[in-house]
PDB file of N, CA and C in Angstrom:
ATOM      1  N   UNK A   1      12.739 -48.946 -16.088  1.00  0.00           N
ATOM      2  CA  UNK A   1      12.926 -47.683 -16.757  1.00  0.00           C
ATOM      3  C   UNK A   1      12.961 -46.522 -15.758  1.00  0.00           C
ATOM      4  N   UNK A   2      12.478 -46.502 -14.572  1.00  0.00           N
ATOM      5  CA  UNK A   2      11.901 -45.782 -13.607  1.00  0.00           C
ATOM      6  C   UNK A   2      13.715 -45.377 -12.845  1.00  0.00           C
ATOM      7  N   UNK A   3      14.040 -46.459 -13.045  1.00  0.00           N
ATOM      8  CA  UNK A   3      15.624 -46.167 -12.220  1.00  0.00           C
ATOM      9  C   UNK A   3      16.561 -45.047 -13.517  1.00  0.00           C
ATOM     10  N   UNK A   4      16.318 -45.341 -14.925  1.00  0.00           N
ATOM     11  CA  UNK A   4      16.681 -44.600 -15.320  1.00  0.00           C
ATOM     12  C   UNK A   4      16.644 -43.108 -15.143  1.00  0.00           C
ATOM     13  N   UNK A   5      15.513 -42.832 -15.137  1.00  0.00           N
ATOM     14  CA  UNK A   5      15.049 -41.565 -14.900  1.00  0.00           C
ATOM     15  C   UNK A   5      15.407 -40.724 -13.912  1.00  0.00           C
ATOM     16  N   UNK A   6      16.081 -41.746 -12.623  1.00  0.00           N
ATOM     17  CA  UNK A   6      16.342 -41.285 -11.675  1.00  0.00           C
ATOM     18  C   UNK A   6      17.678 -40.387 -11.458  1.00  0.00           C
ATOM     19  N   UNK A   7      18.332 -41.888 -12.835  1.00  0.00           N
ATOM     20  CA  UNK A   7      19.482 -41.405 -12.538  1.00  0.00           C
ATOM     21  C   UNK A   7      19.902 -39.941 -13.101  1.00  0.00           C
ATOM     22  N   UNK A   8      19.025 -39.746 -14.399  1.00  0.00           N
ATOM     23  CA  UNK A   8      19.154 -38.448 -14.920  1.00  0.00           C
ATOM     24  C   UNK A   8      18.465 -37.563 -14.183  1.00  0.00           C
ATOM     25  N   UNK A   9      18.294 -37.520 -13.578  1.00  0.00           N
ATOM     26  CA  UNK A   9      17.290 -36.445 -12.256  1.00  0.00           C
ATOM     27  C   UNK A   9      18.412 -36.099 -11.444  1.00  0.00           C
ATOM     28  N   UNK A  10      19.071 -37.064 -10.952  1.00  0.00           N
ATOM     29  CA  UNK A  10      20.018 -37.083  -9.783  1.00  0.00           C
ATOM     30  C   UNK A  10      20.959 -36.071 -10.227  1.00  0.00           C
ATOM     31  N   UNK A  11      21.662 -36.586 -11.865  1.00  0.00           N
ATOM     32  CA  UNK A  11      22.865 -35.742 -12.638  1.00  0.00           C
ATOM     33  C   UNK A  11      22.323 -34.397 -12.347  1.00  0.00           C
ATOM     34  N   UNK A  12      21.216 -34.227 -13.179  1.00  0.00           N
ATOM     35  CA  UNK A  12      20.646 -32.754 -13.159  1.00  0.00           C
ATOM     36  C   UNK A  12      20.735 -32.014 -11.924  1.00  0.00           C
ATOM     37  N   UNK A  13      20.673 -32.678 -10.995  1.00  0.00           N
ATOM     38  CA  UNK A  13      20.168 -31.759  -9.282  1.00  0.00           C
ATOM     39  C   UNK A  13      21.574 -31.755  -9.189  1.00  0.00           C
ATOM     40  N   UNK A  14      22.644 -32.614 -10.007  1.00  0.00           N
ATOM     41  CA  UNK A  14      23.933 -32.402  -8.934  1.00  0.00           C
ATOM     42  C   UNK A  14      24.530 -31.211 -10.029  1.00  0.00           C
ATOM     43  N   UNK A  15      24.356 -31.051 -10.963  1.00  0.00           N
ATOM     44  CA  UNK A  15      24.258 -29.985 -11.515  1.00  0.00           C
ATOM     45  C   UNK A  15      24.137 -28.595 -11.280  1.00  0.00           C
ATOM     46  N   UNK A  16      22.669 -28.753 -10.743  1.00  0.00           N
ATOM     47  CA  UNK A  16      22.473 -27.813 -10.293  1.00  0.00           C
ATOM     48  C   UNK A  16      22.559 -27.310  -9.199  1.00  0.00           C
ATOM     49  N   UNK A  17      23.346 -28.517  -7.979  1.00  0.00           N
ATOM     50  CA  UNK A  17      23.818 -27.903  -6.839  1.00  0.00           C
ATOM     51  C   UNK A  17      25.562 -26.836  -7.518  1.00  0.00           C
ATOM     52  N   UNK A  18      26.293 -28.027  -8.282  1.00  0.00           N
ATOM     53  CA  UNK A  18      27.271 -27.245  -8.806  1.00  0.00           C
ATOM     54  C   UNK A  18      27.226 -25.878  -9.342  1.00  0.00           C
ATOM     55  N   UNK A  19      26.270 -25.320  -9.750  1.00  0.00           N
ATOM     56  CA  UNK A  19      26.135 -24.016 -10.418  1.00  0.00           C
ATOM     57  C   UNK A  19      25.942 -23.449  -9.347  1.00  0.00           C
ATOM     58  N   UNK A  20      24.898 -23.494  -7.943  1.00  0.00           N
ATOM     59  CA  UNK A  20      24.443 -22.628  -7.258  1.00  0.00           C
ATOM     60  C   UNK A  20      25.812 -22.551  -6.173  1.00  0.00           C
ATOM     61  N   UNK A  21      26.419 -23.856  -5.671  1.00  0.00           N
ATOM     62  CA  UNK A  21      27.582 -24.030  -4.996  1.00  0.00           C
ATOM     63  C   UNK A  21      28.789 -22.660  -5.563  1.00  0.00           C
ATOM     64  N   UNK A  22      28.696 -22.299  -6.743  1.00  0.00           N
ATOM     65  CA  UNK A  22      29.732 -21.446  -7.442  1.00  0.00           C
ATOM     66  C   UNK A  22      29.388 -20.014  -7.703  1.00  0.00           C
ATOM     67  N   UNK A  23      28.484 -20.032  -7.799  1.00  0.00           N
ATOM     68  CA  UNK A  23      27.387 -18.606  -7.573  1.00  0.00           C
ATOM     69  C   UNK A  23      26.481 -17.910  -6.695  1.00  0.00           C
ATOM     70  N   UNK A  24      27.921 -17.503  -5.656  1.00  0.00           N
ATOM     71  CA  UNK A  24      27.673 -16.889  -4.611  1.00  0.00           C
ATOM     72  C   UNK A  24      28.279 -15.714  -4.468  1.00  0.00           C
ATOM     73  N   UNK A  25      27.229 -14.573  -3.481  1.00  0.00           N
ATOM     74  CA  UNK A  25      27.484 -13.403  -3.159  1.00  0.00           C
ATOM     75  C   UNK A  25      27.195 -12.754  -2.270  1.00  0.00           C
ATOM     76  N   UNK A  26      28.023 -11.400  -1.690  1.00  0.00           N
ATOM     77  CA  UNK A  26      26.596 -11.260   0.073  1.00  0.00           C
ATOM     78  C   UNK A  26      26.394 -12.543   0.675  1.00  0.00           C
ATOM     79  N   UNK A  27      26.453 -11.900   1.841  1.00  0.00           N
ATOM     80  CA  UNK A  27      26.445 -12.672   3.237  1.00  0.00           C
ATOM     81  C   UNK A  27      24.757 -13.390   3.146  1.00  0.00           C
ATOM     82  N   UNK A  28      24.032 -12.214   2.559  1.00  0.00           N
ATOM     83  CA  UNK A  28      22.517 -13.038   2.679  1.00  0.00           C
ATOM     84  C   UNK A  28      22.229 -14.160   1.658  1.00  0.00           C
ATOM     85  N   UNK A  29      22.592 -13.281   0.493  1.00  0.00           N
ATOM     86  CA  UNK A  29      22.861 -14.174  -1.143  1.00  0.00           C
ATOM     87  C   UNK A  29      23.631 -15.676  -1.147  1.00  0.00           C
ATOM     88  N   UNK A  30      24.626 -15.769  -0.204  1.00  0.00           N
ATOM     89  CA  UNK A  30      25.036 -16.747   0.041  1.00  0.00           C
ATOM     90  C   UNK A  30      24.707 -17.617   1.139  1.00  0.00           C
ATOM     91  N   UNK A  31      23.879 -17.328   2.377  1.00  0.00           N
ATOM     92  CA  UNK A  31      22.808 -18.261   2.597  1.00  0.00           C
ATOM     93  C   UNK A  31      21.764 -18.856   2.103  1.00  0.00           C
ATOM     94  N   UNK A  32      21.005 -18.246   1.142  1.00  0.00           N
ATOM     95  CA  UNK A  32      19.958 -18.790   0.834  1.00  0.00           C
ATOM     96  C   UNK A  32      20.732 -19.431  -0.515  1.00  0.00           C
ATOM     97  N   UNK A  33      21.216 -19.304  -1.132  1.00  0.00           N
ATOM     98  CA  UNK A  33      22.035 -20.466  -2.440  1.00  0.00           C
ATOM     99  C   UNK A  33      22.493 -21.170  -1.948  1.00  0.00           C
ATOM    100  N   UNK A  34      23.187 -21.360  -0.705  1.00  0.00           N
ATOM    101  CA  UNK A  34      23.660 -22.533   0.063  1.00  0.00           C
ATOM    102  C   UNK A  34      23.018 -23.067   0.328  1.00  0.00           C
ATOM    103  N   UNK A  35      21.594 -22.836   0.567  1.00  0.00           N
ATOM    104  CA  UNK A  35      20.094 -23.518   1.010  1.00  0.00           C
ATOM    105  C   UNK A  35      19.569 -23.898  -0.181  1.00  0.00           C
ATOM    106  N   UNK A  36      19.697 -23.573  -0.444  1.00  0.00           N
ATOM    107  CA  UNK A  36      19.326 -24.172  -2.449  1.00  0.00           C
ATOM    108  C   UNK A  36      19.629 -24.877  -2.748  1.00  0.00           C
ATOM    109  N   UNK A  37      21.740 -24.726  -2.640  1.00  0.00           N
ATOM    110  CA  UNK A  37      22.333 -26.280  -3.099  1.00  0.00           C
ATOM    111  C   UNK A  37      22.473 -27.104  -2.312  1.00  0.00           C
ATOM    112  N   UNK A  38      22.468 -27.122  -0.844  1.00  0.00           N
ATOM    113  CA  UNK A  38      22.014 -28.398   0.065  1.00  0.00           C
ATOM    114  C   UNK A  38      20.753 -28.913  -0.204  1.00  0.00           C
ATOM    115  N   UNK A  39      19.893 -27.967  -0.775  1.00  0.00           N
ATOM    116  CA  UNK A  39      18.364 -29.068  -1.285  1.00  0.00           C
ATOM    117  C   UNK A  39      18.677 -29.852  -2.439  1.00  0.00           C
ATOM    118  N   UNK A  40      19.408 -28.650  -3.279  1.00  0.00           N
ATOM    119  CA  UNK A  40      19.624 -29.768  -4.415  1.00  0.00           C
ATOM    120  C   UNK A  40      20.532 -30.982  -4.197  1.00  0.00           C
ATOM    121  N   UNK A  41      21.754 -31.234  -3.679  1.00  0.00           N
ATOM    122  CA  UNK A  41      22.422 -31.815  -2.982  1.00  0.00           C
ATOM    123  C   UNK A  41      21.681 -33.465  -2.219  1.00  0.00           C
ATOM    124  N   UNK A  42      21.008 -32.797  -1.479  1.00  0.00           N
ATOM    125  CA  UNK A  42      20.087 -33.867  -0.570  1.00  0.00           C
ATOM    126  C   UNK A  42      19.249 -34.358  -2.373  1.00  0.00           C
ATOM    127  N   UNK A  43      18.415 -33.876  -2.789  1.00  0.00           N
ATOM    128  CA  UNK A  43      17.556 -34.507  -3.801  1.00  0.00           C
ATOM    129  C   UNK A  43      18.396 -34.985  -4.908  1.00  0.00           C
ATOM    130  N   UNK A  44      20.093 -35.227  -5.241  1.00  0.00           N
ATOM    131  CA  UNK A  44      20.492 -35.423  -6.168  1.00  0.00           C
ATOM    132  C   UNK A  44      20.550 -36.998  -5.421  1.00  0.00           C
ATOM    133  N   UNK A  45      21.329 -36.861  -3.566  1.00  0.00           N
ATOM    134  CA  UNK A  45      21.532 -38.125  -3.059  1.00  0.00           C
ATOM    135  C   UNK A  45      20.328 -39.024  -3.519  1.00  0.00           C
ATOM    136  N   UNK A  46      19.084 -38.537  -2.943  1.00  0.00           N
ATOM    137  CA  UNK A  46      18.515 -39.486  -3.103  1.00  0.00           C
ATOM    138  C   UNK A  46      18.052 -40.206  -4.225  1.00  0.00           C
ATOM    139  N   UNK A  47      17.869 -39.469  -5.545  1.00  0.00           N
ATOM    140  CA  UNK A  47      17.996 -40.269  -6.648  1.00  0.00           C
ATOM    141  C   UNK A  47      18.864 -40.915  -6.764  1.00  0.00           C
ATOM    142  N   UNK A  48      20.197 -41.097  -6.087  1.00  0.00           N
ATOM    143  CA  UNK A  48      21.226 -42.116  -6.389  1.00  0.00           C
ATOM    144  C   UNK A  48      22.753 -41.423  -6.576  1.00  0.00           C
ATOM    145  N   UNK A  49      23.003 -40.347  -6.554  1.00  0.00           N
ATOM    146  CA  UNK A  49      24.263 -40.264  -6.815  1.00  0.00           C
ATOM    147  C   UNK A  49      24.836 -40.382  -5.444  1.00  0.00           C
ATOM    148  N   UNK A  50      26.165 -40.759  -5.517  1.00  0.00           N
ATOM    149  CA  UNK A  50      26.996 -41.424  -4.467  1.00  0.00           C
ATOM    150  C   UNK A  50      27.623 -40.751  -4.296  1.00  0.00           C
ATOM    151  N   UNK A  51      28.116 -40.452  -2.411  1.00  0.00           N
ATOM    152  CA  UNK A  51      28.577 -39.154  -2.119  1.00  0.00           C
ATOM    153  C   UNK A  51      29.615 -39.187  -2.413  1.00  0.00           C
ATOM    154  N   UNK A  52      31.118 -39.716  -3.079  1.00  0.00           N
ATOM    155  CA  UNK A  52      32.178 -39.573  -3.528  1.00  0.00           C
ATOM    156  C   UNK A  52      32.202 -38.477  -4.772  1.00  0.00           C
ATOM    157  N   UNK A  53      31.281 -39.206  -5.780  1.00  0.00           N
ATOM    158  CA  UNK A  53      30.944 -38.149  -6.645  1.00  0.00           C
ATOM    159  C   UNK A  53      29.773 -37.011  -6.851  1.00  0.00           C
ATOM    160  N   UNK A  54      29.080 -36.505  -5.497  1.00  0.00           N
ATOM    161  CA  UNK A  54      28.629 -35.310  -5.444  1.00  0.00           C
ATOM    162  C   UNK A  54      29.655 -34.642  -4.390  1.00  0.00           C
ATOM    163  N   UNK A  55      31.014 -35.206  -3.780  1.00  0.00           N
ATOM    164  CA  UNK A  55      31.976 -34.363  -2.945  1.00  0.00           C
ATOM    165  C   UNK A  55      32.858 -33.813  -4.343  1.00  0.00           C
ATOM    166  N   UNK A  56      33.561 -34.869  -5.161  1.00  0.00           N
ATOM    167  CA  UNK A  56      34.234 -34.153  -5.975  1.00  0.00           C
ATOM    168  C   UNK A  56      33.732 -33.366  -7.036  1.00  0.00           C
ATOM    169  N   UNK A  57      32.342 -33.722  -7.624  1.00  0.00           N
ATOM    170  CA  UNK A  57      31.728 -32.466  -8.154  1.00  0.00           C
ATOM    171  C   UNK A  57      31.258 -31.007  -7.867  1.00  0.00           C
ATOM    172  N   UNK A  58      31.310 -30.896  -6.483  1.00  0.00           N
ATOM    173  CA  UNK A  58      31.600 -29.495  -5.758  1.00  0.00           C
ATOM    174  C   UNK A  58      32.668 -29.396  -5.356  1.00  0.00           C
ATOM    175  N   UNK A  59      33.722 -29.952  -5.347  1.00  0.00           N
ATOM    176  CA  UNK A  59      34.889 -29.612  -4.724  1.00  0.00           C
ATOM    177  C   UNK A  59      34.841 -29.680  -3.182  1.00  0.00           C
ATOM    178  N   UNK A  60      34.359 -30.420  -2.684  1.00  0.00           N
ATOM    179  CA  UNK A  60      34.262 -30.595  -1.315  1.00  0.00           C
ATOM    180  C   UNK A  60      34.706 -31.945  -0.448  1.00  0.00           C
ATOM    181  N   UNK A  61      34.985 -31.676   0.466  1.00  0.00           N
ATOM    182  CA  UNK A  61      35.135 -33.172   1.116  1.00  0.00           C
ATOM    183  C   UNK A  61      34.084 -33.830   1.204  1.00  0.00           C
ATOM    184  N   UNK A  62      34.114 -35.126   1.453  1.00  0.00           N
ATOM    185  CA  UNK A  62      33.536 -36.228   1.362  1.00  0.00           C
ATOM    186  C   UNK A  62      32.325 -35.665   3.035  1.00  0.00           C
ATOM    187  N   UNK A  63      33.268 -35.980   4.308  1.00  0.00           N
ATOM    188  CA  UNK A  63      32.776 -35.270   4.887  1.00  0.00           C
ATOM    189  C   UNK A  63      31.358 -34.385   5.029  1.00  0.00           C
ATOM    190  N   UNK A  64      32.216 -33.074   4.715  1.00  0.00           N
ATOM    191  CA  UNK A  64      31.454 -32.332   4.195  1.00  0.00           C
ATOM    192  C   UNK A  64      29.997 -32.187   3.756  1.00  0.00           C
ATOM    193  N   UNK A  65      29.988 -33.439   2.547  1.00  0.00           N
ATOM    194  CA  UNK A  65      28.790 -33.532   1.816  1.00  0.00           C
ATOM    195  C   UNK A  65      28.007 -34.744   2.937  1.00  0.00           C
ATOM    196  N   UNK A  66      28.533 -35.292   3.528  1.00  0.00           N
ATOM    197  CA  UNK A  66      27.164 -36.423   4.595  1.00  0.00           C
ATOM    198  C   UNK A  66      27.191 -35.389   5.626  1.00  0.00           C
ATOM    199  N   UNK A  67      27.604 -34.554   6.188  1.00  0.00           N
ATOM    200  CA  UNK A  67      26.648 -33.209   7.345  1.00  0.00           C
ATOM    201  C   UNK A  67      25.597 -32.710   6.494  1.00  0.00           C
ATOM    202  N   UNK A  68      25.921 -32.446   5.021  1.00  0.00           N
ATOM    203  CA  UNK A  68      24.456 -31.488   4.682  1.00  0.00           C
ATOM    204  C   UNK A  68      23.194 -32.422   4.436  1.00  0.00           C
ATOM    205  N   UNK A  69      23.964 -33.864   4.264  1.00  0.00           N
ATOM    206  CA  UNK A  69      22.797 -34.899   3.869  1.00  0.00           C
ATOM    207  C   UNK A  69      22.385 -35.078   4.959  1.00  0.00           C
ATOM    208  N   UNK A  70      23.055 -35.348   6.099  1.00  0.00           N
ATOM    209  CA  UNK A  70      22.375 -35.471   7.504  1.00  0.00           C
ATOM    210  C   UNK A  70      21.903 -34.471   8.042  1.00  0.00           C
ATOM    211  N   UNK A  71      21.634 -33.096   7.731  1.00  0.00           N
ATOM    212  CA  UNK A  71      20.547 -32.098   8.012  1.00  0.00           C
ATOM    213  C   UNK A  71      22.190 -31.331   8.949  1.00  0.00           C
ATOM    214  N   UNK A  72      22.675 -31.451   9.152  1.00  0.00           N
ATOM    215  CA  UNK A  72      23.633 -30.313   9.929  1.00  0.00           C
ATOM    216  C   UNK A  72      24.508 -29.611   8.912  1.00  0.00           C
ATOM    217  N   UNK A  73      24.741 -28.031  10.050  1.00  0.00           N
ATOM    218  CA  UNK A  73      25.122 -27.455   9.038  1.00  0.00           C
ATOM    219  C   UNK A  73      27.011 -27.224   9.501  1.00  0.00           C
ATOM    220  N   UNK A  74      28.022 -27.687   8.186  1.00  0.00           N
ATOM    221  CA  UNK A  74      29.214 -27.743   8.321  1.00  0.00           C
ATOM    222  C   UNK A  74      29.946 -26.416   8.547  1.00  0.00           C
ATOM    223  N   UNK A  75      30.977 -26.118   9.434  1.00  0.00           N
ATOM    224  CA  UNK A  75      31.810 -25.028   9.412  1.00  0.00           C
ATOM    225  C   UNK A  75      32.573 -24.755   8.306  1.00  0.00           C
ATOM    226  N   UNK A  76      32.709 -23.360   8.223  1.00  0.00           N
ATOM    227  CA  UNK A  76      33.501 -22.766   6.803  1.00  0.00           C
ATOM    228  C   UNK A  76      34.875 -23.497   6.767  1.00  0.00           C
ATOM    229  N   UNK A  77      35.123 -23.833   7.727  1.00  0.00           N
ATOM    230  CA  UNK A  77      36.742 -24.423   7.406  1.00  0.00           C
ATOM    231  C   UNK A  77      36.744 -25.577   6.759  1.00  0.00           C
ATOM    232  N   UNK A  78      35.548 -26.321   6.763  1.00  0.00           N
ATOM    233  CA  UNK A  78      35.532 -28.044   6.588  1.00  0.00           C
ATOM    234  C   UNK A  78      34.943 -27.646   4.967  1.00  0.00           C
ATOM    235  N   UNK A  79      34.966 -26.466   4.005  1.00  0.00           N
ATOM    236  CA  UNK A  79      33.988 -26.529   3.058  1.00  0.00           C
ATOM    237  C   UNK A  79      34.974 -26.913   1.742  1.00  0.00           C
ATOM    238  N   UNK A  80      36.520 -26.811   1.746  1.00  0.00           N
ATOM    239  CA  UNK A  80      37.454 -26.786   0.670  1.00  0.00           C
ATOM    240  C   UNK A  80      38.093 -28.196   1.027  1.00  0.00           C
ATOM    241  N   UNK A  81      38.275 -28.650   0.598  1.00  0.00           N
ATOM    242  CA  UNK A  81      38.957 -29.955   0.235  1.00  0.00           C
ATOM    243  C   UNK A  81      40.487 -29.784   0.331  1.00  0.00           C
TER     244      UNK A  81
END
């Protein structure tokens, strides 16, 4: 049952990286939400969602989404698909 739970944890965080990923503003406003949704991001991976579908649920490359899981941070050019 425990894996279930996970998996709805995972949806939720990738969720909620998607909302914060889209709701950005200011140069400062948009660091720290980017820091938000790379946490959420990282905590959706590890409950289980698979980076194919947390790249196309932000609109991002594949790429992309294993630098923020691997702790580095990606250049603006690599962020659009």
């Amino acid at each position: 049952m425990g894996r279930g739970w996970d998996d709805v944890a995972g949806r939720l965080l990738l969720r909620l990286a998607v909302v914060l990923h889209r709701a950005v503003a200011g140069r400062a406003a948009v660091e720290r939400i980017q820091a938000r949704r790379n946490a959420a991001l990282r905590s959706a991976h590890e409950r289980g969602m698979p980076v194919p579908e947390l790249a196309a649920a932000l609109g991002l490359s594949e790429g992309w989404v294993r630098k923020v899981l691997n702790g580095r941070r990606p250049s603006v050019e690599e962020e659009t698909v």
